[in-house]
C-alpha atoms as a PDB file:
ATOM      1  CA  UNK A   1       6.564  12.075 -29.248  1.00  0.00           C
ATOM      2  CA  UNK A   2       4.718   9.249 -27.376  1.00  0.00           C
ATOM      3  CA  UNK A   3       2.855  10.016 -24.043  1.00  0.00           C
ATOM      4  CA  UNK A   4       3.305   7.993 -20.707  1.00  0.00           C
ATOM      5  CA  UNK A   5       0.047   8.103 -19.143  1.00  0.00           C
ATOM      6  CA  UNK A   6       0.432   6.873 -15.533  1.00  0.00           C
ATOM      7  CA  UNK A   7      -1.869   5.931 -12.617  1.00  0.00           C
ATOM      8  CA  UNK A   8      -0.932   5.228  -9.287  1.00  0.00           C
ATOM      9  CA  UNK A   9      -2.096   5.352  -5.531  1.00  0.00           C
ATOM     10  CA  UNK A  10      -2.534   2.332  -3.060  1.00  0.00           C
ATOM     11  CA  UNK A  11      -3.709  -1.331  -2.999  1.00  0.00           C
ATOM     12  CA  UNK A  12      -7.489  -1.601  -4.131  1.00  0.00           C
ATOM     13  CA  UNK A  13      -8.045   1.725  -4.529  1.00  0.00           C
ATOM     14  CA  UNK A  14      -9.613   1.097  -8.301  1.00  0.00           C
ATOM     15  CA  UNK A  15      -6.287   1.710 -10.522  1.00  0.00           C
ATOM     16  CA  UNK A  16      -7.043  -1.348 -12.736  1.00  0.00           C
ATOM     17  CA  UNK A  17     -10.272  -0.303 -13.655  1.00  0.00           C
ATOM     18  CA  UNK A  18      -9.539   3.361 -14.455  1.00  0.00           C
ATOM     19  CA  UNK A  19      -6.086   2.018 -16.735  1.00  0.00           C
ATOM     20  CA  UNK A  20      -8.684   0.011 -18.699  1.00  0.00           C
ATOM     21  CA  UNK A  21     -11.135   2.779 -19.215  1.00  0.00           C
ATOM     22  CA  UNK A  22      -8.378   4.808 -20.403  1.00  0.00           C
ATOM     23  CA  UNK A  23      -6.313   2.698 -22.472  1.00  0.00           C
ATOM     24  CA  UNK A  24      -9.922   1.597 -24.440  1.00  0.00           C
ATOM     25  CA  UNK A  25     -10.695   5.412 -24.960  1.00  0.00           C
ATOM     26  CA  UNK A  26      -7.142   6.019 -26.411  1.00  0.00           C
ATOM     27  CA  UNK A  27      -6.770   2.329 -28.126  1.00  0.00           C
ATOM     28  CA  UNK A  28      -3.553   1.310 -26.517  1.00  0.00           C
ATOM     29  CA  UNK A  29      -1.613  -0.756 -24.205  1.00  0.00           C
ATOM     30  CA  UNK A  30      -1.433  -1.158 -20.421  1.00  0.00           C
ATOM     31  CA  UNK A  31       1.861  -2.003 -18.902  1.00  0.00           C
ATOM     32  CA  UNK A  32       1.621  -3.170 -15.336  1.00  0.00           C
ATOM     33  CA  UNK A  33       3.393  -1.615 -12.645  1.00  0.00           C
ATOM     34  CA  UNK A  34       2.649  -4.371  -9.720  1.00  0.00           C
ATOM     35  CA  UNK A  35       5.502  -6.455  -8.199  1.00  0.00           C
ATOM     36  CA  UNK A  36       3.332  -9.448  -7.528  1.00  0.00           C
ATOM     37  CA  UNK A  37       1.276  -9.984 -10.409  1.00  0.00           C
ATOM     38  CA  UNK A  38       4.177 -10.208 -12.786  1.00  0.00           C
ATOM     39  CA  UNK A  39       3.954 -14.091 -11.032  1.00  0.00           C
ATOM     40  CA  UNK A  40       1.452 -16.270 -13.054  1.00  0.00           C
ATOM     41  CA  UNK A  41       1.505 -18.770 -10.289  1.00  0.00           C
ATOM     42  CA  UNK A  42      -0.149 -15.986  -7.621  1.00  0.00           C
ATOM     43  CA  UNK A  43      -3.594 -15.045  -9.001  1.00  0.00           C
ATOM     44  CA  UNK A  44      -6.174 -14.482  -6.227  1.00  0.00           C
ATOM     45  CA  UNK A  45      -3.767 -12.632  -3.500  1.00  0.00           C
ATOM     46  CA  UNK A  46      -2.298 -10.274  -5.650  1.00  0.00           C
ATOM     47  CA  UNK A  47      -5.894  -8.961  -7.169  1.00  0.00           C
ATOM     48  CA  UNK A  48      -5.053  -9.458 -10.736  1.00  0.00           C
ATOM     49  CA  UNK A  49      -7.502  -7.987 -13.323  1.00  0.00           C
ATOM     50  CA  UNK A  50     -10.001 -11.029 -14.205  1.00  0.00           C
ATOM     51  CA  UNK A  51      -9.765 -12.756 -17.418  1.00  0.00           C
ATOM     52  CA  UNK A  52     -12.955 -10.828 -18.708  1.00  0.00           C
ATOM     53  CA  UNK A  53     -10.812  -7.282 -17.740  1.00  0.00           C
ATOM     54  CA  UNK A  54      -7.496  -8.557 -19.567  1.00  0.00           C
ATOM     55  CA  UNK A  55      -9.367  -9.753 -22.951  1.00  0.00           C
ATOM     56  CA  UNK A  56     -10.474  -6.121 -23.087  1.00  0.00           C
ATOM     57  CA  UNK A  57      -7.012  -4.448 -23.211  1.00  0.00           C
ATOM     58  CA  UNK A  58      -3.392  -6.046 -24.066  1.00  0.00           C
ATOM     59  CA  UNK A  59      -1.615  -5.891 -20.685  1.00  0.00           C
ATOM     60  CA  UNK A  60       2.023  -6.543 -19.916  1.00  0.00           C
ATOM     61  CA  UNK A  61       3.952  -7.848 -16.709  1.00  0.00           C
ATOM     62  CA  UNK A  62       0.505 -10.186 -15.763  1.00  0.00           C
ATOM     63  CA  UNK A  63       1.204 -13.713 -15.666  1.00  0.00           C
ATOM     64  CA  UNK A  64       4.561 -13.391 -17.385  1.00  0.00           C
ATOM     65  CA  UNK A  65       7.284 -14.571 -15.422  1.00  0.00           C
ATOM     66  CA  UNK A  66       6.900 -17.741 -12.739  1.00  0.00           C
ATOM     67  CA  UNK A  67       7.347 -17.557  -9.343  1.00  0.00           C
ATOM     68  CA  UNK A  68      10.619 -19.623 -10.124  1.00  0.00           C
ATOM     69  CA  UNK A  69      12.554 -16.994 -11.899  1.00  0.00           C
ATOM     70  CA  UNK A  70      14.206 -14.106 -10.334  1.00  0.00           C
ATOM     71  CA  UNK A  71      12.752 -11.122 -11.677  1.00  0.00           C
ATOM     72  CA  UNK A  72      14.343  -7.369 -10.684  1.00  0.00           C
ATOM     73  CA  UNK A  73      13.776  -3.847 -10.737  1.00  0.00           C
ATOM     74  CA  UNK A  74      16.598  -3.575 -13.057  1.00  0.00           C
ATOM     75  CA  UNK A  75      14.447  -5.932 -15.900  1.00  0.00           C
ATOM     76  CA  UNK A  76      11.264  -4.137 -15.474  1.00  0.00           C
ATOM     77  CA  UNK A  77      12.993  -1.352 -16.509  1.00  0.00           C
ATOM     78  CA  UNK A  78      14.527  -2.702 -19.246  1.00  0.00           C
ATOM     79  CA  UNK A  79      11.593  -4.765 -20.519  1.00  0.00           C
ATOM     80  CA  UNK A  80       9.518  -2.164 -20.114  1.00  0.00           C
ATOM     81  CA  UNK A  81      11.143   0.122 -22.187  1.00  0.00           C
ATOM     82  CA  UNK A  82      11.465  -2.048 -24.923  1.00  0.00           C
ATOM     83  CA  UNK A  83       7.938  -2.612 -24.812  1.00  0.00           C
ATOM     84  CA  UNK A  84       7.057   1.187 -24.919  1.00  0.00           C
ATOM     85  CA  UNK A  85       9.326   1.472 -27.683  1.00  0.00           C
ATOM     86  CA  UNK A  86       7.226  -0.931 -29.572  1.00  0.00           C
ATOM     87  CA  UNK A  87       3.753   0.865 -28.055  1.00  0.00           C
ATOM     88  CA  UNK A  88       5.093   4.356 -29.319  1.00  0.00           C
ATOM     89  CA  UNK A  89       5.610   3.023 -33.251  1.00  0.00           C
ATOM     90  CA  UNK A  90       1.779   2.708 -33.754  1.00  0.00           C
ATOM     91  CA  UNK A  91       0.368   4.964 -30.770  1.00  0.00           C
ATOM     92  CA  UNK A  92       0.849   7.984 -28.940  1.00  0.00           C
ATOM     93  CA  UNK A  93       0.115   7.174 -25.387  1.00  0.00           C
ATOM     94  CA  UNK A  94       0.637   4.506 -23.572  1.00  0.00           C
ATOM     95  CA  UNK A  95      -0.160   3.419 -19.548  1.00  0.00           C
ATOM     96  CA  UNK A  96       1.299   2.856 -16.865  1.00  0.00           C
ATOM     97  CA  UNK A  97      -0.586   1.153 -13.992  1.00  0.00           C
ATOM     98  CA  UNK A  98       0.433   0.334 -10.503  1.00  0.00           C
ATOM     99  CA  UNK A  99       1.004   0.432  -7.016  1.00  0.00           C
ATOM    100  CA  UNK A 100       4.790  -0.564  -7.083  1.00  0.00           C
ATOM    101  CA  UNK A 101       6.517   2.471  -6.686  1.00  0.00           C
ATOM    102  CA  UNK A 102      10.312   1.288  -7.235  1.00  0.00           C
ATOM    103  CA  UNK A 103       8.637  -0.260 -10.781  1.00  0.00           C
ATOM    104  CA  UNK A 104       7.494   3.218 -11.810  1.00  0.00           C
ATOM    105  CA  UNK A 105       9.812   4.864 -10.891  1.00  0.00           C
ATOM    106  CA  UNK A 106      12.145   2.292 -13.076  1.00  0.00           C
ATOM    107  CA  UNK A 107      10.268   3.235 -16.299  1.00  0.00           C
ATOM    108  CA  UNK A 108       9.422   7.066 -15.542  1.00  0.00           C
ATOM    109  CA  UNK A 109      12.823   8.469 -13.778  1.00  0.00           C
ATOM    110  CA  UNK A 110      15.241   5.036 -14.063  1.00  0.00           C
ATOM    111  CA  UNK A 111      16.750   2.634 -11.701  1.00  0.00           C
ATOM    112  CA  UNK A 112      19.706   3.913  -9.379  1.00  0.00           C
ATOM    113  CA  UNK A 113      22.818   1.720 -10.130  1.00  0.00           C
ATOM    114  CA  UNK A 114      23.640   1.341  -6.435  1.00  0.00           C
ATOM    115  CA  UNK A 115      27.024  -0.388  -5.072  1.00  0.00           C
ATOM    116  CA  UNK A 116      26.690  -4.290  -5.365  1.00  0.00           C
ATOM    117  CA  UNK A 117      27.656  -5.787  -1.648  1.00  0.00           C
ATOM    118  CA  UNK A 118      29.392  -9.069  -1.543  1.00  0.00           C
ATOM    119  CA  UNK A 119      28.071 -12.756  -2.089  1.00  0.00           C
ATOM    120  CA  UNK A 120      29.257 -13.107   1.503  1.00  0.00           C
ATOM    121  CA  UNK A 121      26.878 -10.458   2.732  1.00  0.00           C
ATOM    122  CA  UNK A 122      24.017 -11.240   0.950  1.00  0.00           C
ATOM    123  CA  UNK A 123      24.489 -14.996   2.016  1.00  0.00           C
ATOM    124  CA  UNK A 124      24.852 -13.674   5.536  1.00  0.00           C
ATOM    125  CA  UNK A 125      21.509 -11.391   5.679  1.00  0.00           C
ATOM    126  CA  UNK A 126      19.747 -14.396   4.182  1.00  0.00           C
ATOM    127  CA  UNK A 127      21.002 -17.005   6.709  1.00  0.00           C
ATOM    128  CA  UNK A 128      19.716 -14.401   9.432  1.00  0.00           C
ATOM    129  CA  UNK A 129      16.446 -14.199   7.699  1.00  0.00           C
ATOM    130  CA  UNK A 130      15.862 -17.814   7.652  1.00  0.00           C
ATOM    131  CA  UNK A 131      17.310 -18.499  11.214  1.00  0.00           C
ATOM    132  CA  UNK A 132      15.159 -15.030  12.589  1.00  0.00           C
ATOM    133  CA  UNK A 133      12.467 -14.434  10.281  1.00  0.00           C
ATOM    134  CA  UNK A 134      11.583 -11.299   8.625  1.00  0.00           C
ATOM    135  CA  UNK A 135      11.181  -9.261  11.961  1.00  0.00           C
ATOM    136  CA  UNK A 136      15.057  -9.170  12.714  1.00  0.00           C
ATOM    137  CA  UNK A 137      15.591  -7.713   9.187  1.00  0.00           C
ATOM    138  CA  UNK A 138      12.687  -5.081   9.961  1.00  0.00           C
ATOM    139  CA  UNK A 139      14.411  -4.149  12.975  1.00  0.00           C
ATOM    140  CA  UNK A 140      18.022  -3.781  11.514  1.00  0.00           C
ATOM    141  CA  UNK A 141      16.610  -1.467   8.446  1.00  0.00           C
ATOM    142  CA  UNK A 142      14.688   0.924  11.032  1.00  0.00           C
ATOM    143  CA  UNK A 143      18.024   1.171  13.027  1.00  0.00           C
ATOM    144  CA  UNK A 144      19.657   1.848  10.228  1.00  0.00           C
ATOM    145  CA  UNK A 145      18.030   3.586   8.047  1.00  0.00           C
ATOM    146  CA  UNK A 146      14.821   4.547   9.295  1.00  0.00           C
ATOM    147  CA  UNK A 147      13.483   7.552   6.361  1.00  0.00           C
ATOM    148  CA  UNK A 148      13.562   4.119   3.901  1.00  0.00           C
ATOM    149  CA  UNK A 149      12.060   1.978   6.422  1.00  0.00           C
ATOM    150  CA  UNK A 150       9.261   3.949   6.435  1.00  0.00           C
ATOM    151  CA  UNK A 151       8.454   3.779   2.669  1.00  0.00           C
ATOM    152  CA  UNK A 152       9.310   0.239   1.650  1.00  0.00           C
ATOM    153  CA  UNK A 153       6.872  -2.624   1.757  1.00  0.00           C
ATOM    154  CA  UNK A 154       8.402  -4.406   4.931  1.00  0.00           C
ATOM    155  CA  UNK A 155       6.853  -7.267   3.860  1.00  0.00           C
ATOM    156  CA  UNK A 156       9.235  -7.885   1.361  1.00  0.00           C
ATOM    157  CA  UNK A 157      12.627  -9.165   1.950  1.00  0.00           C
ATOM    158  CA  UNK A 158      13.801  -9.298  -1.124  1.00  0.00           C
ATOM    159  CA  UNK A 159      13.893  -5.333  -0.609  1.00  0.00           C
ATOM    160  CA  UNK A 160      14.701  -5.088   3.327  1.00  0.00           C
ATOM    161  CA  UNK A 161      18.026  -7.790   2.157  1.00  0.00           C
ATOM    162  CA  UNK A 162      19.272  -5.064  -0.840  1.00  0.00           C
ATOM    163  CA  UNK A 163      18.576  -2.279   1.535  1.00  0.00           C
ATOM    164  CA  UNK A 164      20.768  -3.815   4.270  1.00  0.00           C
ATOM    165  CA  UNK A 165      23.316  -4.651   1.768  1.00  0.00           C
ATOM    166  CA  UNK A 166      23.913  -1.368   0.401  1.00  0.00           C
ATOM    167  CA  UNK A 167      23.723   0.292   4.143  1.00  0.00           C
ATOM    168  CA  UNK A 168      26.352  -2.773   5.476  1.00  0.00           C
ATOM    169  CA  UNK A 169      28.598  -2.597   2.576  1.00  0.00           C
ATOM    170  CA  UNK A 170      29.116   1.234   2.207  1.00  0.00           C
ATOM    171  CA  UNK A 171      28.446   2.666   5.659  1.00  0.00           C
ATOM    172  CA  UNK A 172      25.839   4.905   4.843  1.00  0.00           C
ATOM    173  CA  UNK A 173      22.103   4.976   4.369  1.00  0.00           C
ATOM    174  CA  UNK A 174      20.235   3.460   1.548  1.00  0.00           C
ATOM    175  CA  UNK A 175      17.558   6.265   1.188  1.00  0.00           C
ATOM    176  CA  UNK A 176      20.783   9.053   1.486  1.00  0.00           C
ATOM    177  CA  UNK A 177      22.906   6.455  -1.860  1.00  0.00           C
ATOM    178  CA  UNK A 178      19.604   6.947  -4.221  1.00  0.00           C
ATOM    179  CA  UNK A 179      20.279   9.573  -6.565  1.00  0.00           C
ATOM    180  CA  UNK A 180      17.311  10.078  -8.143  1.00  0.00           C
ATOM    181  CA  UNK A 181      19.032  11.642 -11.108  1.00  0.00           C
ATOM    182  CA  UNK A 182      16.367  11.028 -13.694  1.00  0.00           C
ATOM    183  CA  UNK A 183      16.727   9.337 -16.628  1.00  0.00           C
ATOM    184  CA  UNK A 184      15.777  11.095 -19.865  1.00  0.00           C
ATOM    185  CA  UNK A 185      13.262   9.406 -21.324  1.00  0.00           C
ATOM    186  CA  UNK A 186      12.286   9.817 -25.449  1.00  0.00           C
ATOM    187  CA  UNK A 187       8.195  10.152 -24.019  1.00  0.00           C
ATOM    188  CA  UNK A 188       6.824  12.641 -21.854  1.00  0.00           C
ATOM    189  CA  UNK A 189       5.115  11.227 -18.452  1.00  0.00           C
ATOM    190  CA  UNK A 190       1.488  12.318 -17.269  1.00  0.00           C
ATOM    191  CA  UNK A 191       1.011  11.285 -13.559  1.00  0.00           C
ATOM    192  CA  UNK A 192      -2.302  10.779 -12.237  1.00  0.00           C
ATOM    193  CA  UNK A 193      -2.776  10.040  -9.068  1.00  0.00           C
ATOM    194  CA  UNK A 194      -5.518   7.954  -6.961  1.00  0.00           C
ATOM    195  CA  UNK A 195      -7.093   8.761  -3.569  1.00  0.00           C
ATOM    196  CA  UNK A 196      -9.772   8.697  -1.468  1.00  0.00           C
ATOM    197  CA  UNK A 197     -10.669   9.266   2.426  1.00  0.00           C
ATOM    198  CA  UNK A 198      -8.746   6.831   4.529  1.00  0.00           C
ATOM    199  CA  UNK A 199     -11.342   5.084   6.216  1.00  0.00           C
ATOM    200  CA  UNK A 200     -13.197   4.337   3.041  1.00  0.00           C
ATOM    201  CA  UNK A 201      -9.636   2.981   1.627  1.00  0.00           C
ATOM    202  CA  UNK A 202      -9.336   0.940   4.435  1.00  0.00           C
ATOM    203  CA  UNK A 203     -13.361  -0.451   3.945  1.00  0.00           C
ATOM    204  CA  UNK A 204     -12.243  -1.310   0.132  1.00  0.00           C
ATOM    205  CA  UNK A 205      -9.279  -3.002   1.497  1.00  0.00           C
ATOM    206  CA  UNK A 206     -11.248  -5.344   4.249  1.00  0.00           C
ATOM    207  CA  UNK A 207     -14.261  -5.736   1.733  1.00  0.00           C
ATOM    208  CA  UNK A 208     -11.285  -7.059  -1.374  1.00  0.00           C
ATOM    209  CA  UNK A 209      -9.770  -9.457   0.799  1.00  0.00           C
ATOM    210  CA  UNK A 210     -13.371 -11.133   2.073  1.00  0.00           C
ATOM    211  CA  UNK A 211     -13.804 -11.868  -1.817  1.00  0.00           C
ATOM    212  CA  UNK A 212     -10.154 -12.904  -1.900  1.00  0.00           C
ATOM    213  CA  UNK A 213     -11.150 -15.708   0.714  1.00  0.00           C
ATOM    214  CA  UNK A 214     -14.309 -16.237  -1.143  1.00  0.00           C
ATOM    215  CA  UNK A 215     -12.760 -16.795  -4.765  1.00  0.00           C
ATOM    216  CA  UNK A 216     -10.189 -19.642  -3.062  1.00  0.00           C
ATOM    217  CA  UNK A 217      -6.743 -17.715  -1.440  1.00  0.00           C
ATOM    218  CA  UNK A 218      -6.635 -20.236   1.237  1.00  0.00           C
ATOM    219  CA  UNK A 219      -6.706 -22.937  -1.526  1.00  0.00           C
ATOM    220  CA  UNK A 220      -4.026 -21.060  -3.788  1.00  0.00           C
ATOM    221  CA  UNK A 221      -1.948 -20.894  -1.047  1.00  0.00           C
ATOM    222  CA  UNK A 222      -2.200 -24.369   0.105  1.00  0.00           C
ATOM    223  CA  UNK A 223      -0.853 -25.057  -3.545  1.00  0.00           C
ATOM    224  CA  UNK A 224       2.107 -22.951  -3.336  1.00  0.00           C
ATOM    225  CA  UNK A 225       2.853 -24.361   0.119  1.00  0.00           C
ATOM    226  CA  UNK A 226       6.113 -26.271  -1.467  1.00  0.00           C
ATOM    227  CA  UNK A 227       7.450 -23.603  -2.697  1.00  0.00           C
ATOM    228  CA  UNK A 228       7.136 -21.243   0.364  1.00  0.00           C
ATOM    229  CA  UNK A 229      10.697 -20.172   0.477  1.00  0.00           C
ATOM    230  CA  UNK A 230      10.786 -18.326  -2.860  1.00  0.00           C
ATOM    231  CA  UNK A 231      11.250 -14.651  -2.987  1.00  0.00           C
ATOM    232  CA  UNK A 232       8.182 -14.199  -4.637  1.00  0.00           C
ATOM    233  CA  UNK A 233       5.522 -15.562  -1.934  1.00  0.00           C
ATOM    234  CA  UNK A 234       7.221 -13.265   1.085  1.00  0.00           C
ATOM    235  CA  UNK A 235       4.148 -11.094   1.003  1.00  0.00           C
ATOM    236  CA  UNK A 236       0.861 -10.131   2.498  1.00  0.00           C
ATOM    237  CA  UNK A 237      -1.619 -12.514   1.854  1.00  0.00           C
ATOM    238  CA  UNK A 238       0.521 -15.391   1.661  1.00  0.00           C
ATOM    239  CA  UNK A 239       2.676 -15.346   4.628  1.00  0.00           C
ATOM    240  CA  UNK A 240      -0.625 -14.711   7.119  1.00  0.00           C
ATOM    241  CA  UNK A 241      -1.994 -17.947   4.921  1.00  0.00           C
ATOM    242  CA  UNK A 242       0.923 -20.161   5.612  1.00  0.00           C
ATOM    243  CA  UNK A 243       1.034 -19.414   9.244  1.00  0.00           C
ATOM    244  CA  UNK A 244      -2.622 -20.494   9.427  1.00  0.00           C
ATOM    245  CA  UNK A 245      -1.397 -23.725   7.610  1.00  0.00           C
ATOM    246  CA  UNK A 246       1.732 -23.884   9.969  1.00  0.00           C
ATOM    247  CA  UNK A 247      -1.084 -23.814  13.289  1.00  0.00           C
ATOM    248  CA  UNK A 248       0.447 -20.439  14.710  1.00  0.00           C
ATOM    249  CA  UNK A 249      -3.357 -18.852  14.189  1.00  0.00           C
ATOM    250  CA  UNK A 250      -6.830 -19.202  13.364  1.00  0.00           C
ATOM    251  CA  UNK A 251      -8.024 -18.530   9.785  1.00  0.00           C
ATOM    252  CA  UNK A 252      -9.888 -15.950  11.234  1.00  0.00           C
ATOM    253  CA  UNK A 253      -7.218 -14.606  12.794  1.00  0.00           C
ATOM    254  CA  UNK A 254      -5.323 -14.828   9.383  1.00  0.00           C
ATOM    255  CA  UNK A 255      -7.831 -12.982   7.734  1.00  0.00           C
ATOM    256  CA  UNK A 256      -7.736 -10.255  10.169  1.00  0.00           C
ATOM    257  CA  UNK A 257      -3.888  -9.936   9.838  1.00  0.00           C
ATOM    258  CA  UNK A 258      -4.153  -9.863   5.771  1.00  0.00           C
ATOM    259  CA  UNK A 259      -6.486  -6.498   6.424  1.00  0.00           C
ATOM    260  CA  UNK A 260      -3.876  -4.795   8.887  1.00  0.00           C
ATOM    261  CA  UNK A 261      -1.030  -5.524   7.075  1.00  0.00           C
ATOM    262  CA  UNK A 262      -2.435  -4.796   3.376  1.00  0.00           C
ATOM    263  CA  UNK A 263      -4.002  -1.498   5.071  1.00  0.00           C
ATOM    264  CA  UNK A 264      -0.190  -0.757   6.349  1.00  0.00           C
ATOM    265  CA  UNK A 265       1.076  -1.260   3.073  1.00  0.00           C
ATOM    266  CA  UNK A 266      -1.309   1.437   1.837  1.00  0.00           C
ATOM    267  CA  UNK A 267      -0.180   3.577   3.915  1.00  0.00           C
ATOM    268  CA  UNK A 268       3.264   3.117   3.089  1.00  0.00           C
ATOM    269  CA  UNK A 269       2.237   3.660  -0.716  1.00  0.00           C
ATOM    270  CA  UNK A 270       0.585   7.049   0.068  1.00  0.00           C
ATOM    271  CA  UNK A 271       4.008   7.797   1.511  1.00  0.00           C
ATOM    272  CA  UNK A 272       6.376   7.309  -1.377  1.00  0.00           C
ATOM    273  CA  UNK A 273       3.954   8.721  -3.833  1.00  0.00           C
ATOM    274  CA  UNK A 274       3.063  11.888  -1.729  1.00  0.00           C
ATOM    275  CA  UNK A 275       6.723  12.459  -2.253  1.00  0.00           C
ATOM    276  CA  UNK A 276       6.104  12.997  -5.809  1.00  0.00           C
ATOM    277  CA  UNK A 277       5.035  16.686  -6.676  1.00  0.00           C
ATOM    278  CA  UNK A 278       4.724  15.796 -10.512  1.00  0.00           C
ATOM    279  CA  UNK A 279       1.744  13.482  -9.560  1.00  0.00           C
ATOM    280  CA  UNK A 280      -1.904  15.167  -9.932  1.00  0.00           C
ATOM    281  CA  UNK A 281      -4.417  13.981  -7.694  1.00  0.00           C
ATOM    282  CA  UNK A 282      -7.893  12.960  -8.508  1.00  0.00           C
ATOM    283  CA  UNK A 283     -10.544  10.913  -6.755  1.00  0.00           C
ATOM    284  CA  UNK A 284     -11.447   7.029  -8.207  1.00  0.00           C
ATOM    285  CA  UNK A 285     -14.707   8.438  -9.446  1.00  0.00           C
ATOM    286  CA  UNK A 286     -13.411  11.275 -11.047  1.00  0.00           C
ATOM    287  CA  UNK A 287     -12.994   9.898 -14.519  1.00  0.00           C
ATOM    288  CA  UNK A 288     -14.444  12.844 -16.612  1.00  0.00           C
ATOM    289  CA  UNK A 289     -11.888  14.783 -14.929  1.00  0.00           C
ATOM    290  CA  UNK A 290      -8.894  12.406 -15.673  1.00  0.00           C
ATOM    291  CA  UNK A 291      -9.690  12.339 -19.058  1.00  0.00           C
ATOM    292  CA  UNK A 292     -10.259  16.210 -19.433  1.00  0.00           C
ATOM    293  CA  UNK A 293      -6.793  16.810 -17.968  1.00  0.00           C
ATOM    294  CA  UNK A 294      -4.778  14.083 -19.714  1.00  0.00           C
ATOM    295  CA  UNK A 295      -6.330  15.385 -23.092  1.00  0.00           C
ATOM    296  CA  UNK A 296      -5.498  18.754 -21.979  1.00  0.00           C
ATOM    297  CA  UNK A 297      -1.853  17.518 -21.491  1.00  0.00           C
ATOM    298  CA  UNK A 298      -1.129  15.394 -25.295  1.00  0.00           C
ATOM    299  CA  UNK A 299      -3.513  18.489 -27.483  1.00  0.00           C
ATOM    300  CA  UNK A 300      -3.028  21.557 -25.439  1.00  0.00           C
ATOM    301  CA  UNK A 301      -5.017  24.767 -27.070  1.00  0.00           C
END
């Protein structure tokens, strides 16, 4: 039986770097667990390893799909799976990597197959996101349904829209329609969990997006500026970018507001994976002691 070995914990806390380690100690495969860097067209803002860190290790879900397609929940999971399949035929473990916790929880427990609202809707909640911005959508998911609200990156409306759907269309909370009936999977899952002490989370957070600014995001952004309106680029890092572009705010005031909001989104992180009891908790720094306990875990004594 194959072994799922995976790390999360929040943005820049030093998950890329430990999956590396580890899948060049066991000789296998990373699989990416990151809803932005699936996008080859989004490089700098979404932290992506370099090119020097993916030569080292085969990685999946980097640079795979364009900011053009629509890309689900639902096919991670699928594609994913088929790719572990494949992993498991010439290795035992595989990992896991990332801070996206709807995409691991697609490959570790599955995805809920949750009611499907109407074209209607949908076109309704995107017409009021267009016409109101993201902040009316924000508000309607905290009305109603406020436990979700305060674990989903409200950044994202791709999310906030399905979350309104299914609460619109049936009545009833999203967070109270998710089963979370697991899946049974043919591997057995190892969770290892990152974290550190807030404040110095928050200074690795400030100090990444400086070098973001300094490796060219306001320049990637300026490219994508045509294509604004896709799903993909309603995120942190962009969004503060084009509003810079738009004259609503100083770059420096940009900058500022890609720190607050990618610290908030940590925060939200800690809070759906804190849910997890499964997950075991180390520090960044801790690798010895990973790598003792996930040995422990494939060759007990």
């Amino acid at each position: 039986m194959g072994f799922l070995i995976t790390l999360v914990g929040p943005t820049a806390i030093g998950k890329t770097d430990l999956a590396i380690q580890m899948a060049q100690h066991f000789g296998t495969e990373i699989i990416s667990a990151d809803s932005r860097q699936v996008f080859k067209e989004m490089s700098i803002g979404t932290a992506k390893p370099s090119p020097q860190d993916l030569s080292l290790v085969k990685h999946h879900f980097i640079n795979s799909h364009s900011i053009h397609e629509d890309f689900s929940v639902g096919q991670f999971e699928k594609e994913g799976l088929a790719i572990l399949t494949q992993i498991f035929k010439t290795n035992r473990t595989a990992i896991l990597a990332g801070g996206s916790g709807l995409y691991v929880n697609a490959i570790t427990k599955g995805f809920d197959d949750l009611p499907v609202a109407s074209p209607a809707l949908r076109a309704q909640l995107n017409d009021a996101f267009g016409e109101k911005g993201i902040s009316y959508l924000q508000e309607e998911l905290q009305k109603l349904d406020p436990e979700f609200y305060a674990e989903v990156d409200i950044h994202n409306p791709q999310r906030l829209i399905r979350a309104l759907e299914v609460c619109l269309h049936t009545g009833n909370k999203f967070s109270a329609l998710r089963k979370n009936q697991e899946k049974k999977r043919p591997f057995q899952i190892i969770k290892i969990g990152l974290k550190m002490e807030r404040e110095a989370l928050y200074e690795r957070i400030n100090r990444r997006v400086d070098l973001m600014m300094e490796a060219g995001l306001l320049e990637e952004v300026q490219a994508l500026l045509p294509y604004r309106h896709l799903n993909a680029l309603q995120t942190v890092g962009y969004q503060e970018i084009f509003d810079y572009l738009d004259g609503k705010c100083s770059l420096a005031d940009a900058v500022s507001q890609i720190k607050q909001n990618t610290r908030r989104f940590a925060k939200r992180q800690m809070t759906w994976f804190n849910r997890d009891p499964e997950i075991n908790w180390f520090e960044p720094n801790q690798y010895q002691s990973i790598l003792q306990f996930v040995e422990s875990q494939i060759n007990p004594a």
